[in-house]
N, C-alpha and C. Protein backbone atom coordinates (compact mmCIF):
# COMPACT_ATOMS: atom_id res chain seq x y z
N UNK A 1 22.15 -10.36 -10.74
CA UNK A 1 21.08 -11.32 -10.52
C UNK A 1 21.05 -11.78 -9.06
N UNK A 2 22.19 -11.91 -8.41
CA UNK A 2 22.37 -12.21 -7.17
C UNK A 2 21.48 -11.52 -6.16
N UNK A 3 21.64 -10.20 -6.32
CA UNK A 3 20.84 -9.09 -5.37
C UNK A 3 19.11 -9.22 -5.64
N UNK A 4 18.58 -10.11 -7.05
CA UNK A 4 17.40 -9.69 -6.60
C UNK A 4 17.10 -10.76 -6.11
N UNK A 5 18.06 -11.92 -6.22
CA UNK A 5 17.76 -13.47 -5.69
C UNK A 5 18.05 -13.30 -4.03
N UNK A 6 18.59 -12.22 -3.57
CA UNK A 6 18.60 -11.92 -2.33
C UNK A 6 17.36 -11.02 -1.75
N UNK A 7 17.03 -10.31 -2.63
CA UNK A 7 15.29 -9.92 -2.13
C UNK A 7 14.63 -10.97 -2.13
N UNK A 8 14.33 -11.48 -3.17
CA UNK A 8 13.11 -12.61 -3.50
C UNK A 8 13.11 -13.79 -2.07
N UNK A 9 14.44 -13.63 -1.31
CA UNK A 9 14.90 -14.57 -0.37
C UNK A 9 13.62 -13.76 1.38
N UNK A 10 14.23 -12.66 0.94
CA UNK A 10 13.39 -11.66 1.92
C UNK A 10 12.28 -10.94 2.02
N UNK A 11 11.98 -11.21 1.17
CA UNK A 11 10.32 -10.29 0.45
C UNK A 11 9.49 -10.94 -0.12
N UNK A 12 8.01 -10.93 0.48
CA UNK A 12 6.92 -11.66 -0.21
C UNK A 12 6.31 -10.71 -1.12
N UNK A 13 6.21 -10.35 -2.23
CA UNK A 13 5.05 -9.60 -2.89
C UNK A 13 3.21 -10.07 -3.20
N UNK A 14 2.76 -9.39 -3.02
CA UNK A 14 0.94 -9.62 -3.40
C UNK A 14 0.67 -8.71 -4.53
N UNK A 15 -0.13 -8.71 -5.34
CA UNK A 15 -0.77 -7.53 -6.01
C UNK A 15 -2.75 -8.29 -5.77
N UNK A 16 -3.46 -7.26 -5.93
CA UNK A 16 -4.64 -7.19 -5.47
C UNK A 16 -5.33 -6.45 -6.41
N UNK A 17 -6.01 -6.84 -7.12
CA UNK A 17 -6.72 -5.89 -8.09
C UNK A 17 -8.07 -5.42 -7.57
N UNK A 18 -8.14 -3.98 -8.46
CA UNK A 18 -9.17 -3.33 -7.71
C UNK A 18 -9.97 -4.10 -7.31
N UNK A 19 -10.32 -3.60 -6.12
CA UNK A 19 -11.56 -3.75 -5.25
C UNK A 19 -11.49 -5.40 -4.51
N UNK A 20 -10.27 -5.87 -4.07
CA UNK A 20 -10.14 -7.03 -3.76
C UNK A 20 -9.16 -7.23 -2.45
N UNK A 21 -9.00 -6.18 -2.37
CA UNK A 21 -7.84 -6.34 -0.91
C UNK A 21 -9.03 -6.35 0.43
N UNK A 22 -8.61 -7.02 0.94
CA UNK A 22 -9.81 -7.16 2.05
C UNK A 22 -9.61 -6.37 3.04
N UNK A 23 -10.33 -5.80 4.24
CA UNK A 23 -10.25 -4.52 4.31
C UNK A 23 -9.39 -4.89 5.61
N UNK A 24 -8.88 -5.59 6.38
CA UNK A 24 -7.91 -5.62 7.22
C UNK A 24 -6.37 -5.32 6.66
N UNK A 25 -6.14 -5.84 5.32
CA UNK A 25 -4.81 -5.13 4.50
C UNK A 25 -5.36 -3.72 4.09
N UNK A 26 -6.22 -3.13 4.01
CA UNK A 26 -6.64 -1.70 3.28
C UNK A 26 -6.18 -1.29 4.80
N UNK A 27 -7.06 -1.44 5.75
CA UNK A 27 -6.24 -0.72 7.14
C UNK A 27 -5.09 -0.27 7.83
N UNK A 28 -4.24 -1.52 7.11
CA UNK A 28 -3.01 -1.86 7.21
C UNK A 28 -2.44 -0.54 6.47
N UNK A 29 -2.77 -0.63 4.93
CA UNK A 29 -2.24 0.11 3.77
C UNK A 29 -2.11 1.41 4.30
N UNK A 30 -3.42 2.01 4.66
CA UNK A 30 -3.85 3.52 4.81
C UNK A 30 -3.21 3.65 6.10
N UNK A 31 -2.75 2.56 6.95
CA UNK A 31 -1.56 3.22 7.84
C UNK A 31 -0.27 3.88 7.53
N UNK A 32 0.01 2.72 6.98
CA UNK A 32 1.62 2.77 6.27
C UNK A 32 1.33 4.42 5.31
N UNK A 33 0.34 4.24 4.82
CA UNK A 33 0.88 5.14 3.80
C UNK A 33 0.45 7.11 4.37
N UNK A 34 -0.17 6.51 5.63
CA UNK A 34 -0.56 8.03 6.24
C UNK A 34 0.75 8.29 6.75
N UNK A 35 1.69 7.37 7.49
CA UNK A 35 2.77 7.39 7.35
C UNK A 35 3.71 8.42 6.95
N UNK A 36 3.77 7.62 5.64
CA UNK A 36 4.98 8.21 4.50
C UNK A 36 4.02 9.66 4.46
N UNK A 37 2.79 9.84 4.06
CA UNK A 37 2.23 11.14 3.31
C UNK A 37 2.50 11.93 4.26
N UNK A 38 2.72 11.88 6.12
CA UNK A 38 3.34 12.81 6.87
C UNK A 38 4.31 13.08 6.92
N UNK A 39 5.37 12.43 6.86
CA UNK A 39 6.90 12.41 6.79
C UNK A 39 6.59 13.31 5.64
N UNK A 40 6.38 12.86 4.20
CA UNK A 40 6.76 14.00 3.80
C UNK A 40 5.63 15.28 3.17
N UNK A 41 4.99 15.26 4.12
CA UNK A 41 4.79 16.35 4.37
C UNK A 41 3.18 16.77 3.63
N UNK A 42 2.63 15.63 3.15
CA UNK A 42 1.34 15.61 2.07
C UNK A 42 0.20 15.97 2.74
N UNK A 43 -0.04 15.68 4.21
CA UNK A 43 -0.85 15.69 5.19
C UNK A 43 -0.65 16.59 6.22
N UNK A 44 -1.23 17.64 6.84
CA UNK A 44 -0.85 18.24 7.94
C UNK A 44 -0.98 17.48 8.98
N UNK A 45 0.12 17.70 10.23
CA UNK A 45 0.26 16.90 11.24
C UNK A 45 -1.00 16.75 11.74
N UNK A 46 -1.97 18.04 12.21
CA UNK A 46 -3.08 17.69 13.15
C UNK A 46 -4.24 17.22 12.56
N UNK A 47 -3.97 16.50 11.29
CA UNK A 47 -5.44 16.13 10.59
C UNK A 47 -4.74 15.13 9.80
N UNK A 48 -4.26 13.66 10.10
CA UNK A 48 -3.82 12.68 9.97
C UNK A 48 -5.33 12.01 9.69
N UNK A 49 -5.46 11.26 8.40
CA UNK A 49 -6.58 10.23 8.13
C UNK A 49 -6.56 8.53 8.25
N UNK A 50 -7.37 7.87 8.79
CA UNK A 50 -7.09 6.34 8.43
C UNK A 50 -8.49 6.02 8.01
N UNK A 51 -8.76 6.58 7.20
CA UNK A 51 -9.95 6.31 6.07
C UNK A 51 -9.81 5.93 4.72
N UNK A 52 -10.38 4.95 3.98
CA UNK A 52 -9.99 5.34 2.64
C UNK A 52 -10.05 6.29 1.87
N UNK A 53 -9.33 6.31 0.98
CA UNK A 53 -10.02 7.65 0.10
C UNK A 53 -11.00 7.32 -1.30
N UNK A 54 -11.14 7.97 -1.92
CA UNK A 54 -11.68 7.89 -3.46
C UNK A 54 -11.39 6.85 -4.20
N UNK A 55 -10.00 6.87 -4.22
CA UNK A 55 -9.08 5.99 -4.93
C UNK A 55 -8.79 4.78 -4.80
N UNK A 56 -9.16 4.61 -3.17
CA UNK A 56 -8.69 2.98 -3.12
C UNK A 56 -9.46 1.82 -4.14
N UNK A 57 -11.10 2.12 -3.88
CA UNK A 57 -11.73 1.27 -4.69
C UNK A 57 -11.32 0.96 -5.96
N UNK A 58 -10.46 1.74 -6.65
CA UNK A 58 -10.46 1.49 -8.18
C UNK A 58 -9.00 1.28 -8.41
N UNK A 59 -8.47 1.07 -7.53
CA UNK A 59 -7.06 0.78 -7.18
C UNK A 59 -6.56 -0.47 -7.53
N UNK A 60 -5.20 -1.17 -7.61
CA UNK A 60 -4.91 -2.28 -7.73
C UNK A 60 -3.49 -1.89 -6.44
N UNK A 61 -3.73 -2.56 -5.52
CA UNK A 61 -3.19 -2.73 -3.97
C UNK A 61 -1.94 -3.32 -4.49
N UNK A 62 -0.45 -3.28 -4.23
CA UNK A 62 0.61 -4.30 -4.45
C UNK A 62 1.46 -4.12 -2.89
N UNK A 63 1.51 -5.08 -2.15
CA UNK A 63 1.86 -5.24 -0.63
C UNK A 63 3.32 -5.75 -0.79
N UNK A 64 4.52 -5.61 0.28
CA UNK A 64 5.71 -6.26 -0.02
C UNK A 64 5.70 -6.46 1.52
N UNK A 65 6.08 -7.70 1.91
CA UNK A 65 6.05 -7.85 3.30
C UNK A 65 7.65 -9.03 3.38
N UNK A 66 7.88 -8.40 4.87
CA UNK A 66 9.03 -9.50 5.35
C UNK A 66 8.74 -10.87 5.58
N UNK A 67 9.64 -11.69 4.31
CA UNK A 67 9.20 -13.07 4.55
C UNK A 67 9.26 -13.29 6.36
N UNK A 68 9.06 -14.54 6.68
CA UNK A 68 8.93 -14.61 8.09
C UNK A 68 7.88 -14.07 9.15
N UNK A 69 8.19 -13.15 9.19
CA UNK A 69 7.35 -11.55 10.24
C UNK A 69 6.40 -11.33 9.55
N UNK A 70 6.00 -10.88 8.26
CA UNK A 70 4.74 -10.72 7.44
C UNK A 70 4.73 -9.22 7.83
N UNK A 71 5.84 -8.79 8.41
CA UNK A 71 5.83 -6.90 8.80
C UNK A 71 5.91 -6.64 7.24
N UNK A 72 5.11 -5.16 7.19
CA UNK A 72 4.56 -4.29 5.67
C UNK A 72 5.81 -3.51 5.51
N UNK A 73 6.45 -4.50 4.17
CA UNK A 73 7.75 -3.59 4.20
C UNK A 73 7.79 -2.37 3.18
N UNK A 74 6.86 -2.20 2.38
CA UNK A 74 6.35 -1.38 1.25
C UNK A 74 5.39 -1.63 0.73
N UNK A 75 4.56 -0.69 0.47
CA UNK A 75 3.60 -0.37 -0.65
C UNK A 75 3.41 0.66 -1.84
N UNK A 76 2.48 0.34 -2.75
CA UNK A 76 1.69 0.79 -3.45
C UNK A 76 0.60 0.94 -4.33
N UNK A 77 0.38 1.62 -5.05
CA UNK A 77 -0.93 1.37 -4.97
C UNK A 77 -1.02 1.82 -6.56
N UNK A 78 -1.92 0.81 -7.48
CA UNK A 78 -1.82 1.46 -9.01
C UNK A 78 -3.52 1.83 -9.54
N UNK A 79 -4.05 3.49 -9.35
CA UNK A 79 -5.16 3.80 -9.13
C UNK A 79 -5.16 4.02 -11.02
N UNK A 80 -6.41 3.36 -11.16
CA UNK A 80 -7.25 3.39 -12.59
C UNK A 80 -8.16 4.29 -12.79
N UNK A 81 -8.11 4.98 -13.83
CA UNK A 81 -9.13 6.04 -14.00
C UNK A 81 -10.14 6.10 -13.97
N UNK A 82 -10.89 4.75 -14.50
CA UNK A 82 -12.54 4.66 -14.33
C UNK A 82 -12.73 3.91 -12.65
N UNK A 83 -13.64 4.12 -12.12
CA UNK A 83 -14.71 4.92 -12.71
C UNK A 83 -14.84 6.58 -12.13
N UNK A 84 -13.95 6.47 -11.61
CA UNK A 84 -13.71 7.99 -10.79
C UNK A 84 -12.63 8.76 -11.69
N UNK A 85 -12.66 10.49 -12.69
CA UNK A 85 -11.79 9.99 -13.14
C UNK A 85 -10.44 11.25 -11.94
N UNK A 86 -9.28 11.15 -12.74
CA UNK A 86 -7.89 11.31 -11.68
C UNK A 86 -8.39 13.27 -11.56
């Protein structure tokens, strides 16, 4: 119990249900996560996107940021089938 009372000390969580993250955190998001999708490897290097995709709209956004700094310490993202489906 200690360890998550030591996150909860360091980590703010948000969740955002579809279609509600305002689009300065969506900017944010589709950084971070062009990110990770290069590292490993989802994206080819010379065609890196910071657009949304399909998915964001129907998405439910969940942000984890460093208490203090408000730096984006993780994301993800929980995409719903309607109205687009997977």
């Amino acid at each position: 119990m200690r360890k998550l009372e030591k996150f909860l000390e360091r980590f703010e969580t948000t969740v955002h249900a579809p279609g509600t993250l305002p689009q300065k955190e969506l900017e944010e998001c589709i950084r971070f996560r062009t990110e990770i999708y290069l590292a490993e490897g989802y994206l080819p290097e010379n065609n890196p996107t910071d657009a949304p995709d399909g998915y964001d709209e129907q998405s439910a956004h969940i942000l984890t940021r460093t208490v203090g700094t408000g730096h984006l310490a993780g994301y993800c993202r929980m995409i719903f089938d309607q109205p687009r489906p997977l």
